[in-house]
C-alpha atoms as a PDB file:
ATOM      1  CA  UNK A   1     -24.096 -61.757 -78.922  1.00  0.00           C
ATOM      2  CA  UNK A   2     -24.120 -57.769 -78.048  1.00  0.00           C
ATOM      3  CA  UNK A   3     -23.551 -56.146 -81.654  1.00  0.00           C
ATOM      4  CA  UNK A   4     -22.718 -52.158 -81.819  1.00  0.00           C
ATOM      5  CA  UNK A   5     -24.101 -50.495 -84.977  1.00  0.00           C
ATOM      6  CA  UNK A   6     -23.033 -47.338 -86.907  1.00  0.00           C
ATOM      7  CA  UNK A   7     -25.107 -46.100 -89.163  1.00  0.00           C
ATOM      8  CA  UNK A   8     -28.450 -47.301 -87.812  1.00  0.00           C
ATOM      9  CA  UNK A   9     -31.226 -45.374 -89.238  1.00  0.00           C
ATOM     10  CA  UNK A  10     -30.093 -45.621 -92.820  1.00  0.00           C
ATOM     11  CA  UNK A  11     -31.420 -48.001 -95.083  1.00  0.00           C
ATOM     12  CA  UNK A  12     -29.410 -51.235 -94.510  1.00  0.00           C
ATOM     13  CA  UNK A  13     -29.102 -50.147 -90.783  1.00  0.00           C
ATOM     14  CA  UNK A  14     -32.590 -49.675 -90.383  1.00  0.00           C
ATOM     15  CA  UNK A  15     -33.308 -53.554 -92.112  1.00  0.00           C
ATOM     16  CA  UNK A  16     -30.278 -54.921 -90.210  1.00  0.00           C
ATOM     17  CA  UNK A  17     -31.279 -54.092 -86.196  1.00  0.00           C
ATOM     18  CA  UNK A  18     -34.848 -55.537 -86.293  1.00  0.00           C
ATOM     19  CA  UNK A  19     -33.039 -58.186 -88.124  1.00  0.00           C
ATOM     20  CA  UNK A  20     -30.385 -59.191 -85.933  1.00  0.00           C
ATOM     21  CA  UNK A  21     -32.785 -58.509 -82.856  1.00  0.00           C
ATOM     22  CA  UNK A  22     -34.738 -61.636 -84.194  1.00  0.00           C
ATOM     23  CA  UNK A  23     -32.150 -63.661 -84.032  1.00  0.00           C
ATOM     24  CA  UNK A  24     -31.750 -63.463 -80.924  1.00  0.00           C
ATOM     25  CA  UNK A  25     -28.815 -60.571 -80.916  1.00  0.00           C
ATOM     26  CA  UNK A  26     -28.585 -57.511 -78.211  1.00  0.00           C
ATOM     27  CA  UNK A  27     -28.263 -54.590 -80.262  1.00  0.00           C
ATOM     28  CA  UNK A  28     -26.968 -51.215 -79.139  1.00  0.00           C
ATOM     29  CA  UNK A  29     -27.015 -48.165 -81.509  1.00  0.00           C
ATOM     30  CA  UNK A  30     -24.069 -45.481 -81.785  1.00  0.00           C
ATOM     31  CA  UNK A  31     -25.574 -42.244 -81.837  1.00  0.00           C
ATOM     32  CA  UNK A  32     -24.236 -38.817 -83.359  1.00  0.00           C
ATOM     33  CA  UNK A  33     -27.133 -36.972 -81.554  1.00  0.00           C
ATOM     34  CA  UNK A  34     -27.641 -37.279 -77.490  1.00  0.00           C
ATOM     35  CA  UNK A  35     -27.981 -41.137 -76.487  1.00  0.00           C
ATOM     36  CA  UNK A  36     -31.078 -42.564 -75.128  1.00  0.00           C
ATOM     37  CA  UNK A  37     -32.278 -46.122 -74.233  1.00  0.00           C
ATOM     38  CA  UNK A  38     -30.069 -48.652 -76.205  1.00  0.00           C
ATOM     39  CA  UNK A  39     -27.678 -46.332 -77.779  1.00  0.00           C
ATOM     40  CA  UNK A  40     -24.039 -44.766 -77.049  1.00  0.00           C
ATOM     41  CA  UNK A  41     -23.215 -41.383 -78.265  1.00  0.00           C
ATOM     42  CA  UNK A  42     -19.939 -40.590 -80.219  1.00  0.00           C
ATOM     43  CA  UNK A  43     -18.936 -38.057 -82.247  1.00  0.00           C
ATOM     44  CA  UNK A  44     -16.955 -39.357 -85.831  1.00  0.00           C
ATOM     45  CA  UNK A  45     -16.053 -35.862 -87.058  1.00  0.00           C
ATOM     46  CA  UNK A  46     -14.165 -35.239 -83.746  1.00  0.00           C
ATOM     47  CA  UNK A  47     -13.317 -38.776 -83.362  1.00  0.00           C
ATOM     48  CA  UNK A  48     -14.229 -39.441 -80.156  1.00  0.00           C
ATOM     49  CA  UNK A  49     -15.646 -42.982 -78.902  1.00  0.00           C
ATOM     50  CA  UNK A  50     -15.054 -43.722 -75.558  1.00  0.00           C
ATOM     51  CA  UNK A  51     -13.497 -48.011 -75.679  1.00  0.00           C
ATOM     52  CA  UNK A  52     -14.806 -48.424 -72.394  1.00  0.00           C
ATOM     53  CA  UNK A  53     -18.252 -48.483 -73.253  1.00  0.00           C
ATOM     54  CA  UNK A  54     -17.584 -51.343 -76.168  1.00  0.00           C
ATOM     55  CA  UNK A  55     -15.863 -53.407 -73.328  1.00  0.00           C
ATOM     56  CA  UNK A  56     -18.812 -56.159 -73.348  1.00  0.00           C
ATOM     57  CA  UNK A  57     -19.694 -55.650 -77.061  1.00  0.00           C
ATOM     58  CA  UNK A  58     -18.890 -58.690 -78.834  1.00  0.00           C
ATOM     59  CA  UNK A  59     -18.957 -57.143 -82.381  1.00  0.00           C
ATOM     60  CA  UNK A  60     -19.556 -53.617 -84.247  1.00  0.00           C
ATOM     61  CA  UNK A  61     -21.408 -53.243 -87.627  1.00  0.00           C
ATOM     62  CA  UNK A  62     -20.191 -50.114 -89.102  1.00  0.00           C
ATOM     63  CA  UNK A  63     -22.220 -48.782 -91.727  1.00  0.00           C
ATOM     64  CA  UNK A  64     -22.162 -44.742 -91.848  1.00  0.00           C
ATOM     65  CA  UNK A  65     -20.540 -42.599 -93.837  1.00  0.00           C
ATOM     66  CA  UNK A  66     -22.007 -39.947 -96.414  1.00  0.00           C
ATOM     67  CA  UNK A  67     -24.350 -40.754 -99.022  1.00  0.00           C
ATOM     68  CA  UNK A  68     -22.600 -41.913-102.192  1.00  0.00           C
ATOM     69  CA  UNK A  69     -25.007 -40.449-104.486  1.00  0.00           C
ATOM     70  CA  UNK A  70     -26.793 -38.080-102.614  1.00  0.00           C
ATOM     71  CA  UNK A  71     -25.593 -34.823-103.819  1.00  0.00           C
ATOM     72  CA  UNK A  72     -23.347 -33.185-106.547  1.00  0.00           C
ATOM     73  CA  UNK A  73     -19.911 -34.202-106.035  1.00  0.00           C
ATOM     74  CA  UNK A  74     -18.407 -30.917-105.899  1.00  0.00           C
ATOM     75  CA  UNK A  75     -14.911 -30.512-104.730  1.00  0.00           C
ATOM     76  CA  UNK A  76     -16.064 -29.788-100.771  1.00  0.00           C
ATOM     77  CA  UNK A  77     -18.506 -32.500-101.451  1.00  0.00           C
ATOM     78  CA  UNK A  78     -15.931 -34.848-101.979  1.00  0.00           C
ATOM     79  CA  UNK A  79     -13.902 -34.097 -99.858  1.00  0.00           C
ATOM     80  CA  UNK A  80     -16.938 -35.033 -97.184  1.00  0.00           C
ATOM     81  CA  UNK A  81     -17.330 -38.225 -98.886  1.00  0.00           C
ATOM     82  CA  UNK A  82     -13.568 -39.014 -97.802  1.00  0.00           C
ATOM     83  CA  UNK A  83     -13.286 -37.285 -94.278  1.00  0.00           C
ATOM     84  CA  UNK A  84     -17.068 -39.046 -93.137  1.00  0.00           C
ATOM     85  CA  UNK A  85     -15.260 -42.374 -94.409  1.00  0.00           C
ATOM     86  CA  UNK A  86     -12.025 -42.133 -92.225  1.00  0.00           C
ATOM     87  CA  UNK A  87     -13.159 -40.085 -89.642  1.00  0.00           C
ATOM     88  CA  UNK A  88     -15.668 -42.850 -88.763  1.00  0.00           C
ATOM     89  CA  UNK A  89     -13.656 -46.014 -89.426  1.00  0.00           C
ATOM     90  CA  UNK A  90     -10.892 -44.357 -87.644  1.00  0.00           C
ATOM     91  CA  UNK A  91     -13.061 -43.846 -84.751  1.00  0.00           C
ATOM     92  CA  UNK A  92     -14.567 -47.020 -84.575  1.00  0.00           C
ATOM     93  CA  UNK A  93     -11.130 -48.843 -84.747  1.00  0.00           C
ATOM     94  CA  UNK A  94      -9.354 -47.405 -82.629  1.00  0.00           C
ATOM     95  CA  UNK A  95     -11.950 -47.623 -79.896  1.00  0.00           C
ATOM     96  CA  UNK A  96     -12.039 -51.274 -80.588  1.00  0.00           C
ATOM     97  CA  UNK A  97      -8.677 -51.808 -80.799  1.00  0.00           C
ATOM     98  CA  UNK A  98      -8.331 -50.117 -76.776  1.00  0.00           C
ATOM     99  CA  UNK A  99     -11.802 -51.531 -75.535  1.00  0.00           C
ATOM    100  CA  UNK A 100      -9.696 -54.661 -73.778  1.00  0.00           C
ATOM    101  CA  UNK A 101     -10.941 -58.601 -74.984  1.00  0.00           C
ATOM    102  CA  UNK A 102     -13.721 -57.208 -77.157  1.00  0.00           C
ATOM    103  CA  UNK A 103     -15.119 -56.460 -79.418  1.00  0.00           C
ATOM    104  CA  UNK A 104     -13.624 -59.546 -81.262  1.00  0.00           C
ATOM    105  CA  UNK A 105     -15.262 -58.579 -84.322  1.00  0.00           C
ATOM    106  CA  UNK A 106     -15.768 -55.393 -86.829  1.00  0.00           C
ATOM    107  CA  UNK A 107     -17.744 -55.597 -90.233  1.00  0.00           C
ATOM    108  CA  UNK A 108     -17.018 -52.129 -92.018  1.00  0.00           C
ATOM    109  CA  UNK A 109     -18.845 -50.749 -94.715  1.00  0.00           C
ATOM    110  CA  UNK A 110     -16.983 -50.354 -97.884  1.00  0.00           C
ATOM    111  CA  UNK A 111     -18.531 -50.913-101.919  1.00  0.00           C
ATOM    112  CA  UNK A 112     -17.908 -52.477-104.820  1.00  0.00           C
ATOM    113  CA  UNK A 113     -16.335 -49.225-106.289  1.00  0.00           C
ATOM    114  CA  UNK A 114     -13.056 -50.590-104.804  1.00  0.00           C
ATOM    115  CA  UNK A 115     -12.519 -52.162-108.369  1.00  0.00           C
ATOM    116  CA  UNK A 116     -13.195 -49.051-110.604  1.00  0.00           C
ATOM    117  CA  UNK A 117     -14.776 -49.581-113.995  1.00  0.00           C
ATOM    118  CA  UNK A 118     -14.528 -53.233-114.807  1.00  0.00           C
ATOM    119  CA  UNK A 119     -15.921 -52.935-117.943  1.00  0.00           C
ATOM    120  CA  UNK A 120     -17.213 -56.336-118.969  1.00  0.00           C
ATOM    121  CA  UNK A 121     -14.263 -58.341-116.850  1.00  0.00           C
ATOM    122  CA  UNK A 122     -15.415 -60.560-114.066  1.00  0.00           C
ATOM    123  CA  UNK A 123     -13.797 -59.421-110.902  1.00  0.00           C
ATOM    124  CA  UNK A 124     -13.706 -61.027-107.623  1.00  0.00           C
ATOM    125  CA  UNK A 125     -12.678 -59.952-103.996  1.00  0.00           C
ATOM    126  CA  UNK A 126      -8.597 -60.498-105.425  1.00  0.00           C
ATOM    127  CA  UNK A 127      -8.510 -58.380-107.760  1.00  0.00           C
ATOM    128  CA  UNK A 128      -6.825 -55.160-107.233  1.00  0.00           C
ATOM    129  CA  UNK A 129      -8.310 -51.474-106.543  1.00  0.00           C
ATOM    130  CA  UNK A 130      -9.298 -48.992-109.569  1.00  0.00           C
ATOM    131  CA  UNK A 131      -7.462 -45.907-110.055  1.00  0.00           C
ATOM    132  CA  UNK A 132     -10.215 -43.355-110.112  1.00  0.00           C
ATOM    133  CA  UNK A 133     -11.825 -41.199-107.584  1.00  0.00           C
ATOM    134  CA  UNK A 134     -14.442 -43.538-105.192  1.00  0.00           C
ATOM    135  CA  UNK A 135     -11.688 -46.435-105.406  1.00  0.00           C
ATOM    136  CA  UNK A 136      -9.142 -44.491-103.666  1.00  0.00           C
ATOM    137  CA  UNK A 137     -11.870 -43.880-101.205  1.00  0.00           C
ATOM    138  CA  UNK A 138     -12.809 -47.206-100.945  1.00  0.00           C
ATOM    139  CA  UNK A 139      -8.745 -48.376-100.458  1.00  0.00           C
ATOM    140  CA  UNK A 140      -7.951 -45.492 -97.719  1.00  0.00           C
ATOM    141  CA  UNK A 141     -11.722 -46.111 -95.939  1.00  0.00           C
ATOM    142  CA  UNK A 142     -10.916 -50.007 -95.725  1.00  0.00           C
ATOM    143  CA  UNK A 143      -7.050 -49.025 -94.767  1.00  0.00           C
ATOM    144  CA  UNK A 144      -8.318 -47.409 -91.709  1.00  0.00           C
ATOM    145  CA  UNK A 145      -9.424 -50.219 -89.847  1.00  0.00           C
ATOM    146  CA  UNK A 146      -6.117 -51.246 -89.206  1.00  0.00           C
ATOM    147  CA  UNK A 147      -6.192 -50.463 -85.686  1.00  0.00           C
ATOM    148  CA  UNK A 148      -8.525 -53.078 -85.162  1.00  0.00           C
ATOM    149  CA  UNK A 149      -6.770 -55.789 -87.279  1.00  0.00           C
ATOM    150  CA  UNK A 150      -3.456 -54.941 -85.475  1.00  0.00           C
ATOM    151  CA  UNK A 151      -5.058 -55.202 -82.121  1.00  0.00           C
ATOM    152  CA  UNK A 152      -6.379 -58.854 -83.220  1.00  0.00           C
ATOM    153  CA  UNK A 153      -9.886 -58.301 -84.032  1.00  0.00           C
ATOM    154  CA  UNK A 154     -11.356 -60.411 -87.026  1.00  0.00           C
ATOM    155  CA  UNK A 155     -11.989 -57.444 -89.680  1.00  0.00           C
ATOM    156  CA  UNK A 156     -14.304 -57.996 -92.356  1.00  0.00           C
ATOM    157  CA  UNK A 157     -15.192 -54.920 -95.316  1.00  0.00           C
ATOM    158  CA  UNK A 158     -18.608 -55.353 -96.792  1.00  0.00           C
ATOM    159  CA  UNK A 159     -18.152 -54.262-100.497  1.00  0.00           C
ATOM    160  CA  UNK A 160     -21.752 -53.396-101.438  1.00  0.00           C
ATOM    161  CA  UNK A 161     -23.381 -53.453-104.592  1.00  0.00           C
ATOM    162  CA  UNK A 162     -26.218 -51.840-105.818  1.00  0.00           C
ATOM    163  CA  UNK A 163     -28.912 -52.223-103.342  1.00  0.00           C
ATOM    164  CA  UNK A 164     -32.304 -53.111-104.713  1.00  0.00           C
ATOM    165  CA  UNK A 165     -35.075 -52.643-101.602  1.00  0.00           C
ATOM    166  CA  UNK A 166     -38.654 -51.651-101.548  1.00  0.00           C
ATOM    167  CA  UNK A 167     -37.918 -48.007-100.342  1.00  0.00           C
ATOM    168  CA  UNK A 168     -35.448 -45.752-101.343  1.00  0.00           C
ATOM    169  CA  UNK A 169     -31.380 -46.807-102.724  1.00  0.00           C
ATOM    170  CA  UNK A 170     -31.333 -47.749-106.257  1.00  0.00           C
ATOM    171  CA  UNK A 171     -34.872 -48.376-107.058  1.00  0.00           C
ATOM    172  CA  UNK A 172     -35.909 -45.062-104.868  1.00  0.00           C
ATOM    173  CA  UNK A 173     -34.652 -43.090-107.931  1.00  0.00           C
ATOM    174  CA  UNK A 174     -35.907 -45.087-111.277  1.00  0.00           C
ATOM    175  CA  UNK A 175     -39.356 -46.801-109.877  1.00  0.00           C
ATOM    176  CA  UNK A 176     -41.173 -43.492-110.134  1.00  0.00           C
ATOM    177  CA  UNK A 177     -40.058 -42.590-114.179  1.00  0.00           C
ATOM    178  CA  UNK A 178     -40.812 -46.556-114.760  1.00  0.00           C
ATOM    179  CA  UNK A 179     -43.854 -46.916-113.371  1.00  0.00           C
ATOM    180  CA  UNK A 180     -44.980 -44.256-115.732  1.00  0.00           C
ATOM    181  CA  UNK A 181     -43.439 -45.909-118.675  1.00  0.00           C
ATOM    182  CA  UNK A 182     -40.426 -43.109-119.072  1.00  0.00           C
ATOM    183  CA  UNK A 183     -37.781 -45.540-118.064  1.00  0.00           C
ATOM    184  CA  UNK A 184     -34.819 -47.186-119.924  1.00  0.00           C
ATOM    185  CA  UNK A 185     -32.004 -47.711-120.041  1.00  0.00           C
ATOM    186  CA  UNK A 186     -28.824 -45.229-119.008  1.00  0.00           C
ATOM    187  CA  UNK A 187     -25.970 -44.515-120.982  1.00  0.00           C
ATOM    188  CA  UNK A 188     -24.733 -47.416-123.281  1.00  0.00           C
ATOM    189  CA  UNK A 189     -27.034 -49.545-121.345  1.00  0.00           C
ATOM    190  CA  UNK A 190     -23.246 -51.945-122.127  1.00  0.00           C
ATOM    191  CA  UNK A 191     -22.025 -51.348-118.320  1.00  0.00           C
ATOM    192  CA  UNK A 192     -22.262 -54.149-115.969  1.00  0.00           C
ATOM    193  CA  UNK A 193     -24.299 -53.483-112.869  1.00  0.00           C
ATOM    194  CA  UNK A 194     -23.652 -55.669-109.954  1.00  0.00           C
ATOM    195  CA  UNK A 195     -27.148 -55.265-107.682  1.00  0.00           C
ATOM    196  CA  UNK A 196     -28.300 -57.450-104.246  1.00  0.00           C
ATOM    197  CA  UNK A 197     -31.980 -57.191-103.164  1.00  0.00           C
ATOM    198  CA  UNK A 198     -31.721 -55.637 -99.237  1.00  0.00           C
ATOM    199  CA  UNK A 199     -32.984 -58.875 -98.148  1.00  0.00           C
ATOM    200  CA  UNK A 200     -29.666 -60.644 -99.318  1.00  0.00           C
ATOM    201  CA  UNK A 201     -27.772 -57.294 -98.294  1.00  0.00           C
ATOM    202  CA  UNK A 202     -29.216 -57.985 -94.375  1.00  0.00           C
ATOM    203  CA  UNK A 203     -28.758 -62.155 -95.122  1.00  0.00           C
ATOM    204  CA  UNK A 204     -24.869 -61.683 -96.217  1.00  0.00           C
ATOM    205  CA  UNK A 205     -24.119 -59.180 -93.061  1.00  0.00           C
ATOM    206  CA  UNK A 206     -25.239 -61.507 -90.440  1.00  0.00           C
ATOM    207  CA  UNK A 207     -24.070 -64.557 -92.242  1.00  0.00           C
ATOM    208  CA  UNK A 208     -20.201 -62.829 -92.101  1.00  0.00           C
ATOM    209  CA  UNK A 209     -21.041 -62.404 -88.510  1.00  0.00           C
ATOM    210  CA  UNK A 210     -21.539 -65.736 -87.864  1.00  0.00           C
ATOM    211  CA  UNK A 211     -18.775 -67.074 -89.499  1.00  0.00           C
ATOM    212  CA  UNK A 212     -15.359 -66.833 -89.341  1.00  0.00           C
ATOM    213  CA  UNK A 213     -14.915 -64.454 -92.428  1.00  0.00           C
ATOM    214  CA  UNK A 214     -12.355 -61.835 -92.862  1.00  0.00           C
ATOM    215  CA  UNK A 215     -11.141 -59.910 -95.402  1.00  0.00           C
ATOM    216  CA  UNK A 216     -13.390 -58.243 -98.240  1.00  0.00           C
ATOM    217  CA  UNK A 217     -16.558 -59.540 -98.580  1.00  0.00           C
ATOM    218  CA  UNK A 218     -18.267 -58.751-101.984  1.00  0.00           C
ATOM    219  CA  UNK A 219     -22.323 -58.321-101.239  1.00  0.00           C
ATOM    220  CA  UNK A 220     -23.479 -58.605-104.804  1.00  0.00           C
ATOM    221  CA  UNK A 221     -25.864 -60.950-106.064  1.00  0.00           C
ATOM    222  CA  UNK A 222     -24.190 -63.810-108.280  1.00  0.00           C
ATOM    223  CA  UNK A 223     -25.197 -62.979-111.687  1.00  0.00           C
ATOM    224  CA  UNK A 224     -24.613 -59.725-112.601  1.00  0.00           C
ATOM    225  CA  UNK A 225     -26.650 -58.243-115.620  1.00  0.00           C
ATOM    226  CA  UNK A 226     -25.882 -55.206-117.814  1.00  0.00           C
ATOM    227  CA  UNK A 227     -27.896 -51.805-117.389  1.00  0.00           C
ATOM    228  CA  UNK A 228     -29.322 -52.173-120.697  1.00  0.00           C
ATOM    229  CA  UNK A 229     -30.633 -56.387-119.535  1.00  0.00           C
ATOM    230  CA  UNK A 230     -31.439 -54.660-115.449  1.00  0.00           C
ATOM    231  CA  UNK A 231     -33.513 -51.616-117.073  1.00  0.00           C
ATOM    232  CA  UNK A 232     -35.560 -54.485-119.077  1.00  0.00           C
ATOM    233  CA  UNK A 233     -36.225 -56.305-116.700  1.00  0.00           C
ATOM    234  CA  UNK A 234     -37.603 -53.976-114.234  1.00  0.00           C
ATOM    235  CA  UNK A 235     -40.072 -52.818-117.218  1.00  0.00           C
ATOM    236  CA  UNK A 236     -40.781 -56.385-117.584  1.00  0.00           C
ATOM    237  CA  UNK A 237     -41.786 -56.748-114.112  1.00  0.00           C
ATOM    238  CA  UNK A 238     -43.512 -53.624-113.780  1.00  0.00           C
ATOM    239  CA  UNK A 239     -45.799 -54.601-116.995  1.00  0.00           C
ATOM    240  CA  UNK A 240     -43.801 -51.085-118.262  1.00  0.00           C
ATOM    241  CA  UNK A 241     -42.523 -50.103-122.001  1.00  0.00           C
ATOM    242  CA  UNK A 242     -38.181 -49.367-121.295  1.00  0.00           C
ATOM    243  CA  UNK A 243     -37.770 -47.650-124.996  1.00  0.00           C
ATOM    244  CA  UNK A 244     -36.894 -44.701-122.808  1.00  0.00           C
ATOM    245  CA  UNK A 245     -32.312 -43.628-123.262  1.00  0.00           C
ATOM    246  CA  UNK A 246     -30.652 -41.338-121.470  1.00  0.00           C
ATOM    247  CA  UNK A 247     -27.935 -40.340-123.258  1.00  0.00           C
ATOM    248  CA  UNK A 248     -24.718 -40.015-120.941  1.00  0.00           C
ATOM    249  CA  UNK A 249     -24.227 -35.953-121.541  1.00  0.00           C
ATOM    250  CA  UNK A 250     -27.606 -36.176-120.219  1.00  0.00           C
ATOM    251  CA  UNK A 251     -26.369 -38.082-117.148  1.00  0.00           C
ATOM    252  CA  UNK A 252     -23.585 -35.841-116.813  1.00  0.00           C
ATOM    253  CA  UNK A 253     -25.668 -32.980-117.000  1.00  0.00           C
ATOM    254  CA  UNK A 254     -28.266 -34.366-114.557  1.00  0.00           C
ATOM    255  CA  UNK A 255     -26.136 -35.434-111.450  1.00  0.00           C
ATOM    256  CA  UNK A 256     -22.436 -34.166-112.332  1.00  0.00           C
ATOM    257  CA  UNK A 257     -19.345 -36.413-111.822  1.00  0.00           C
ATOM    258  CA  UNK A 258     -20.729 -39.216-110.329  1.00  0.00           C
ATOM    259  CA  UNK A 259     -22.415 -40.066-113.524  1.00  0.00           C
ATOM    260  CA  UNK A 260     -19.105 -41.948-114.606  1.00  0.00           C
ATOM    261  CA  UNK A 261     -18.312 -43.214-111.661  1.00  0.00           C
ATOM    262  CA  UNK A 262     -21.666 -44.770-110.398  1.00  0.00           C
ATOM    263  CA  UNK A 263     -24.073 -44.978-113.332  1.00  0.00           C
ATOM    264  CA  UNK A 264     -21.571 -45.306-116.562  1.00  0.00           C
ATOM    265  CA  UNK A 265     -19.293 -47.316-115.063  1.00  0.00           C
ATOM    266  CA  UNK A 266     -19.463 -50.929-115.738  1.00  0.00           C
ATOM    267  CA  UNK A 267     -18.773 -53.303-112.634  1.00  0.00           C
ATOM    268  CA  UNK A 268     -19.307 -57.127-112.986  1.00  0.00           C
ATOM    269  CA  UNK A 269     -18.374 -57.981-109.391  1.00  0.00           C
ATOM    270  CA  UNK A 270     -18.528 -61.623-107.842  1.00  0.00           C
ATOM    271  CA  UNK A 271     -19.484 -62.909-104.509  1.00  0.00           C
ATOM    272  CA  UNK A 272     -16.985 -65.337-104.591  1.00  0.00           C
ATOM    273  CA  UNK A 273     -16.163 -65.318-100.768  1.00  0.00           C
ATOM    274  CA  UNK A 274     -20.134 -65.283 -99.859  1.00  0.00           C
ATOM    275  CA  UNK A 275     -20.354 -68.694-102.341  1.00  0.00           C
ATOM    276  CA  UNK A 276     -17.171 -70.114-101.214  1.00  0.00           C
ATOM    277  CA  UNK A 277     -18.221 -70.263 -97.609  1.00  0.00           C
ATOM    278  CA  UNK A 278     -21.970 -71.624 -97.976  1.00  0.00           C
ATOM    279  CA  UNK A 279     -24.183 -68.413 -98.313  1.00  0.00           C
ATOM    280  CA  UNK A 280     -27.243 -69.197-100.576  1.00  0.00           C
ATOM    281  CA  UNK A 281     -29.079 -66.060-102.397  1.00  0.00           C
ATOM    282  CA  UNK A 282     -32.725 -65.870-101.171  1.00  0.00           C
ATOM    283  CA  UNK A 283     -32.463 -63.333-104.632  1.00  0.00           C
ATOM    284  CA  UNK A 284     -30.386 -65.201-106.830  1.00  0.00           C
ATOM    285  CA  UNK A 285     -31.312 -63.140-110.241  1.00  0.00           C
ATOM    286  CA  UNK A 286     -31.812 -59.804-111.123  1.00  0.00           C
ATOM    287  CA  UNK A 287     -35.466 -60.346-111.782  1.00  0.00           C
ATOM    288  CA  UNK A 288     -36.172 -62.385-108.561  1.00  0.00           C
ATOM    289  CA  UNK A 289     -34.619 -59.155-106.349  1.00  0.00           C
ATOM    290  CA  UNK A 290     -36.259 -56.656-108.573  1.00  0.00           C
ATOM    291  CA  UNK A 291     -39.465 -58.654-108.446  1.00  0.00           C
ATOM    292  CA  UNK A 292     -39.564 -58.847-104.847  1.00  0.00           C
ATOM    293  CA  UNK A 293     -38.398 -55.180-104.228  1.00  0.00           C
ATOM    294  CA  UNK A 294     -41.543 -54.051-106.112  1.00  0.00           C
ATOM    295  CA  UNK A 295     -43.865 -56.296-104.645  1.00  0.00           C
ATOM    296  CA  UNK A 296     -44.396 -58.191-107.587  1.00  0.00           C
ATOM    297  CA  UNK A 297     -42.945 -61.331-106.820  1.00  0.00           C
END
């Protein structure tokens, strides 16, 4: 199979090519910058994507977009968070929908911040969108695939989770305060965190591909723990004291609005569709992802 990716050089991208490649996939990489060897440029913020050169691609992986957490959200902030989101998915659909028979497939990017703050309700890939600010981008960024639904294309959006990986996402922020035995839990420590190790991340993308999966796809591991029962058990792990708090003005203080929505926020998220069609967790706890994140499994 020829598989377009988006998004390449971040840090499921950049797990997911090598990954693929090994079994046994062509991959080609889209390219903001000028294209070399393997790679097609387009241009998302214009979007512009030529169909004709996805013509014998048999599937795209679209992952980019700008960084959740990565900066303040300030009000032009935001509004990059939204216009990288559609811009892209726009791009990418359309192009698919004109490219002729294929691509057949598209796997977009989209996060478990669909559902809003959960709280401690169970919530699978039914339940309906939140009302707050990064579930209204989540409902317009999976709404703009529908080019590529419309033109018949199987259309899968991969709600992810907290990622857990050796370098950088979640654990690229707390292992360094941890390690030196400031770390604890956030907020409440009450709120549900749903997390997946980035080898389960990488294992539920190309086991969507393979299968004839559609629809949103919850990448979460299958037992979600609380902040206050995650930040434990990474000082567990890491042979660490937690009796570390941060309170939540703190938070609020510290990293602005997205405190609520991606720290305070409680989400106990499912991977019901994952289970349901035969995926089995190489990380099936928090403590097995955390442990092998870390390198102490």
């Amino acid at each position: 199979m020829k598989v377009a990716i988006t998004g390449s050089t971040g840090l499921i991208g950049s797990a997911l090519v090598p990954a693929l490649e090994r079994d046994g996939h062509s991959v080609v990489r889209l390219v903001r910058r000028s294209a070399g060897a393997g790679e097609i440029r387009w241009d998302p913020a214009a979007r512009r994507l030529d169909p004709t050169v996805l013509t014998d691609v048999d599937a795209v992986v679209h992952l980019a977009g700008a960084g959740i957490g990565d900066r303040r959200w300030t009000d032009a902030y935001k509004r990059t968070l939204l216009d990288s989101r559609l811009d892209g998915t726009t791009t990418v659909a359309e192009a698919v929908a004109q490219a002729g028979p294929r691509p057949r497939v598209l796997l977009s990017s989209s996060a478990i911040g669909w559902y809003g703050d959960t709280g401690g309700r169970a919530v699978d890939e039914t339940a309906r969108p939140g009302t707050d600010f990064l579930a209204d981008v989540c409902r317009q960024w999976e709404a703009a695939t529908a080019p590529a639904e419309k033109a018949g294309a199987r259309v899968a959006h991969l709600r992810t989770g907290l990622v857990c990986a050796p370098d950088g996402g979640l654990l690229g922020r707390l292992l360094p305060l941890f390690r030196l035995g400031l770390g604890g839990r956030l907020a409440s420590g009450r709120q549900y965190w749903s997390w997946i190790s980035l080898a389960d991340e990488i294992g539920a993308i190309r086991h969507v591909l393979a299968h004839d999966i559609a629809g949103p796809v919850n990448l979460t591991g299958p037992e979600p723990v609380t902040n206050g029962e995650f930040t434990k058990t990474l000082g567990r792990v890491l042979g660490r004291p937690t009796l570390a708090a941060v309170p939540r003005v703190a938070l609020r203080i510290a990293v602005g609005e997205f405190a609520e929505a991606g720290i305070v926020a409680g989400q106990r998220v499912l991977p019901q569709v994952l289970e349901h069609t035969g995926y089995t967790f190489q990380h099936p706890t928090a403590e097995a992802a955390l442990r092998w994140a870390t390198g102490k499994g």
